[in-house]
C-alpha atoms as a PDB file:
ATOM      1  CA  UNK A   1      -4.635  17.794  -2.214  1.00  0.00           C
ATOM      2  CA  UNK A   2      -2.612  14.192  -2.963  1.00  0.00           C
ATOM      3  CA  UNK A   3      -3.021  12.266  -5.795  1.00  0.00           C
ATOM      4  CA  UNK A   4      -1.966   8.896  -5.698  1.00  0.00           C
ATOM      5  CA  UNK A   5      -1.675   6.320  -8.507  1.00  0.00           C
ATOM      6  CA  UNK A   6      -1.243   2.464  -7.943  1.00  0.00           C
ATOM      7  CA  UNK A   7       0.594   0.737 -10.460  1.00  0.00           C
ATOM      8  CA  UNK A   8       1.905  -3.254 -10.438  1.00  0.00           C
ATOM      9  CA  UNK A   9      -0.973  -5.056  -9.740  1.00  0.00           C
ATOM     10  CA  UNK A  10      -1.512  -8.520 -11.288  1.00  0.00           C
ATOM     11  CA  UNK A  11      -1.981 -12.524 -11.561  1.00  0.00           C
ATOM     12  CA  UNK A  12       0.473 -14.163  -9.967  1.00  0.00           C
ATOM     13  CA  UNK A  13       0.438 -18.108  -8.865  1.00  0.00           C
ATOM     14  CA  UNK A  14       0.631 -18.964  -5.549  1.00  0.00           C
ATOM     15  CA  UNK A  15       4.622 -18.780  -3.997  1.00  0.00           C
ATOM     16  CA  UNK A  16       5.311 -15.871  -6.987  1.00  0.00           C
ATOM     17  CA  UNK A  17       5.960 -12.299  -5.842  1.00  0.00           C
ATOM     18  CA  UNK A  18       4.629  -8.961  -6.973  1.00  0.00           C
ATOM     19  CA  UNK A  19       5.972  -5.319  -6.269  1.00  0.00           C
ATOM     20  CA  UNK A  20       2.899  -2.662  -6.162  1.00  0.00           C
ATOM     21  CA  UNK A  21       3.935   0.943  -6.775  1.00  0.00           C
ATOM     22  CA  UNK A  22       1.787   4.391  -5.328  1.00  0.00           C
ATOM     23  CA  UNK A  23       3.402   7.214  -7.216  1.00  0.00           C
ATOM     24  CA  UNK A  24       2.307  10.739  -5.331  1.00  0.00           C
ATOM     25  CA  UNK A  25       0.947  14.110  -7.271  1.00  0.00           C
ATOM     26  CA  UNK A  26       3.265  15.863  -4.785  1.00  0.00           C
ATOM     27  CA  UNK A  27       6.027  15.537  -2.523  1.00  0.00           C
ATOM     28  CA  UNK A  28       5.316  12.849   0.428  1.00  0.00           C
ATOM     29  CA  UNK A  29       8.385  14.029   2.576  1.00  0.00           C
ATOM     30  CA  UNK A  30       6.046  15.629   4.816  1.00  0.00           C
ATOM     31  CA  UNK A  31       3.156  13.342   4.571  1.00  0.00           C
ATOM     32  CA  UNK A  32       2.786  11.358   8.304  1.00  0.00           C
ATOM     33  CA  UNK A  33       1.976   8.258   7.034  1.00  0.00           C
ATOM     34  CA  UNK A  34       2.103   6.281   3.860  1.00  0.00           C
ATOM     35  CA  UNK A  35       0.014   2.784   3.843  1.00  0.00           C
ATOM     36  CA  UNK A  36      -1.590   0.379   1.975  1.00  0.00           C
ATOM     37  CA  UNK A  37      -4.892  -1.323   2.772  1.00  0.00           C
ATOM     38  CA  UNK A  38      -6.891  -3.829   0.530  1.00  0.00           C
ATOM     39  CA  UNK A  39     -10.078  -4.906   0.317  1.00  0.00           C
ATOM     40  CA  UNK A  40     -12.588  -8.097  -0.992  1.00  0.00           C
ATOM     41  CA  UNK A  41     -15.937  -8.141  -2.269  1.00  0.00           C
ATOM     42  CA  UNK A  42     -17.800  -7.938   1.059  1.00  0.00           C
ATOM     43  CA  UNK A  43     -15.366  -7.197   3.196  1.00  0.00           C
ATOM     44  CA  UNK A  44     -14.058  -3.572   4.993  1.00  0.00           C
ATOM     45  CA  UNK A  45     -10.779  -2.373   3.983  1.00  0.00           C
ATOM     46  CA  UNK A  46      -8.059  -4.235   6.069  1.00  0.00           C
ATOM     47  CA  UNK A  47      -4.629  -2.206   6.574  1.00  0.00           C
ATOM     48  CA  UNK A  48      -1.749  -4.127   4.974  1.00  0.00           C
ATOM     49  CA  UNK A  49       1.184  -2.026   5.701  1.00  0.00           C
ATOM     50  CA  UNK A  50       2.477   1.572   6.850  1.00  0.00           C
ATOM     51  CA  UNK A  51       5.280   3.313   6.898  1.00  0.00           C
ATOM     52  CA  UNK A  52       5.669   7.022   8.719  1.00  0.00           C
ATOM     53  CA  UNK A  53       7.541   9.875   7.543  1.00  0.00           C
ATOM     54  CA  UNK A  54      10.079   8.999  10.151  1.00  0.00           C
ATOM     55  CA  UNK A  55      10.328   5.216   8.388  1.00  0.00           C
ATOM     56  CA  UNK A  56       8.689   3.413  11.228  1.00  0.00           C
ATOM     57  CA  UNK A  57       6.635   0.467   9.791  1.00  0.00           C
ATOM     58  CA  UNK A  58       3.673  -1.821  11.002  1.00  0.00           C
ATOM     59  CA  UNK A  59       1.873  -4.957   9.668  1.00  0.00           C
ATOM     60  CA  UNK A  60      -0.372  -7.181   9.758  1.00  0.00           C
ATOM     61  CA  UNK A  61      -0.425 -10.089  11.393  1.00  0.00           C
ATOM     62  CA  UNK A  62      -0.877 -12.046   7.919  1.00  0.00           C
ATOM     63  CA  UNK A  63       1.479 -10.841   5.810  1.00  0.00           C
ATOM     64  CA  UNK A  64       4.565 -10.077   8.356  1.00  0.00           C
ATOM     65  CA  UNK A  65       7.316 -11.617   6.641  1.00  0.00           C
ATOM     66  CA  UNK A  66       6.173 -11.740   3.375  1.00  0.00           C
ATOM     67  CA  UNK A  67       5.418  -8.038   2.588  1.00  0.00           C
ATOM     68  CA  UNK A  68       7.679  -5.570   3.028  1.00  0.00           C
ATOM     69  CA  UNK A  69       6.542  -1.344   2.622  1.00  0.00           C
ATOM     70  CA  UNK A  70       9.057   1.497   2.093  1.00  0.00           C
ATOM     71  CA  UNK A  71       9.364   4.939   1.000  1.00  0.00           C
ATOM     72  CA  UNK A  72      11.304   6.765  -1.684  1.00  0.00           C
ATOM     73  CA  UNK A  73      10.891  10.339  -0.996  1.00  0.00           C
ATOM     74  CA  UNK A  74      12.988  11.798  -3.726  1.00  0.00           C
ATOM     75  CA  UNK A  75      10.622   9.997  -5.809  1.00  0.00           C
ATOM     76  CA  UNK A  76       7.541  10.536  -4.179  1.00  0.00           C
ATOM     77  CA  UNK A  77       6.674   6.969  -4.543  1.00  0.00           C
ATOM     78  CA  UNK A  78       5.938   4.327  -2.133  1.00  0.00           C
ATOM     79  CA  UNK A  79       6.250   0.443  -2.403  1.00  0.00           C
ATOM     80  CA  UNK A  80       4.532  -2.531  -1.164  1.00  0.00           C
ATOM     81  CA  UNK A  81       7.030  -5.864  -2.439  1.00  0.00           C
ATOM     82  CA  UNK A  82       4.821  -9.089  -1.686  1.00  0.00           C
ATOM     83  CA  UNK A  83       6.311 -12.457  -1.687  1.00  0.00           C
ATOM     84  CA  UNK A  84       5.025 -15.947  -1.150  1.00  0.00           C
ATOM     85  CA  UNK A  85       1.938 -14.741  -2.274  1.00  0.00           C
ATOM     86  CA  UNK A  86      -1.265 -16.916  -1.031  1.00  0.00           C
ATOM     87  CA  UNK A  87      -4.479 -16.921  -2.426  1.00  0.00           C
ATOM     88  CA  UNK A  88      -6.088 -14.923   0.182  1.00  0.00           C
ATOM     89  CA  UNK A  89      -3.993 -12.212  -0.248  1.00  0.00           C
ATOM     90  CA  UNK A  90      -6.332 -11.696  -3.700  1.00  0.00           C
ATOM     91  CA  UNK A  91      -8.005  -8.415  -3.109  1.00  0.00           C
ATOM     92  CA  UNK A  92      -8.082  -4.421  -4.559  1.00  0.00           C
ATOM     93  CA  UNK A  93      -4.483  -2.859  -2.847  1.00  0.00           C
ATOM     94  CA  UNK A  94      -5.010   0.379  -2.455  1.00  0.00           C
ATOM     95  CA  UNK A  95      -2.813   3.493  -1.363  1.00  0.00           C
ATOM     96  CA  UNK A  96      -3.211   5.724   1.215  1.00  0.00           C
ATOM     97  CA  UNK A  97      -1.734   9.127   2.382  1.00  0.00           C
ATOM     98  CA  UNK A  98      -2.747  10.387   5.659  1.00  0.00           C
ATOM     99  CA  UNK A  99      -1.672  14.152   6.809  1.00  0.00           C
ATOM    100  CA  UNK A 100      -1.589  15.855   9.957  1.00  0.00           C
ATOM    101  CA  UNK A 101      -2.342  19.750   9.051  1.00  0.00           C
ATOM    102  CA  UNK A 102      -3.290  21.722  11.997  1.00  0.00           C
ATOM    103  CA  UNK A 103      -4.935  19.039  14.046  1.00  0.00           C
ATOM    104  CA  UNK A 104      -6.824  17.836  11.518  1.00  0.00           C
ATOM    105  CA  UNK A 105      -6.408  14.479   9.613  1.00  0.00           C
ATOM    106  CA  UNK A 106      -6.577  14.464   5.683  1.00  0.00           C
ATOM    107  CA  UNK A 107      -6.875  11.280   3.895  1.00  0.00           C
ATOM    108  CA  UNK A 108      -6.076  10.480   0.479  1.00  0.00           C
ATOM    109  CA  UNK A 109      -6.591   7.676  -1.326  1.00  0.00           C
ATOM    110  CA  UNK A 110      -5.858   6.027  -4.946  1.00  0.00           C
ATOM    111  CA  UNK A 111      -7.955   4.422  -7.824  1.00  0.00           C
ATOM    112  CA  UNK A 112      -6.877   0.798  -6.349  1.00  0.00           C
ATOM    113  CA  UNK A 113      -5.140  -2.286  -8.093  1.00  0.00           C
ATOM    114  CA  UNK A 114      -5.920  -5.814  -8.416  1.00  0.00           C
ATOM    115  CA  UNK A 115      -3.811  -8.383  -7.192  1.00  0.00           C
ATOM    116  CA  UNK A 116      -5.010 -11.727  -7.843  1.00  0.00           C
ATOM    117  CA  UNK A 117      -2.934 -15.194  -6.743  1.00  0.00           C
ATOM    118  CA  UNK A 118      -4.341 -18.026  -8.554  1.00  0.00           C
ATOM    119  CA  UNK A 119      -2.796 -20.756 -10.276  1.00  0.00           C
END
């Protein structure tokens, strides 16, 4: 079992930057695949970012260039640094670990953390 805990959430204007933090209950050097995902009133959960084990990293299409995922192992504790935040990026971030463990996938989630951009 993973335990993950978002932290950095906020209100930022439009143009600012934020750095979201998902601090793990255990070690995430073996974990496949570290992401974040948000979601909006309404909406499914969209993936933001991931980052494997092996520090591959994907996006999408909306944020490429302005959010950037990596992985601290030592610490356990994955980032998502946002800049030129936009308005729609305003949504619940949430963390997610997913792990391989004998051909079967395990997904973990946190609590979620608000990231409003609004001037």
């Amino acid at each position: 079992q993973v335990q993950l805990v978002e932290s950095g959430g906020g209100l930022v204007q439009p143009g600012g930057s934020l750095r979201l933090s998902c601090a793990a209950s255990t070690s995430i050097f073996s974990i496949n695949v570290m992401a974040w995902y948000r979601q909006t009133p309404g909406k499914q959960r969209e993936l933001v970012a991931a980052i494997t084990s092996g520090g591959s990293t994907n996006y999408a299409d909306s944020v490429k260039g302005r959010f950037t995922i990596s992985r601290d192992n030592a610490k356990s504790t994955v980032y998502l640094q946002m800049v030129t935040l936009k308005p729609e990026d305003t949504a619940v971030y949430y963390c997610n670990a997913r792990q391989l463990v004998a051909a079967i996938v395990h997904d973990y989630w946190g609590q979620g953390t608000q990231v409003t951009v609004s001037s």
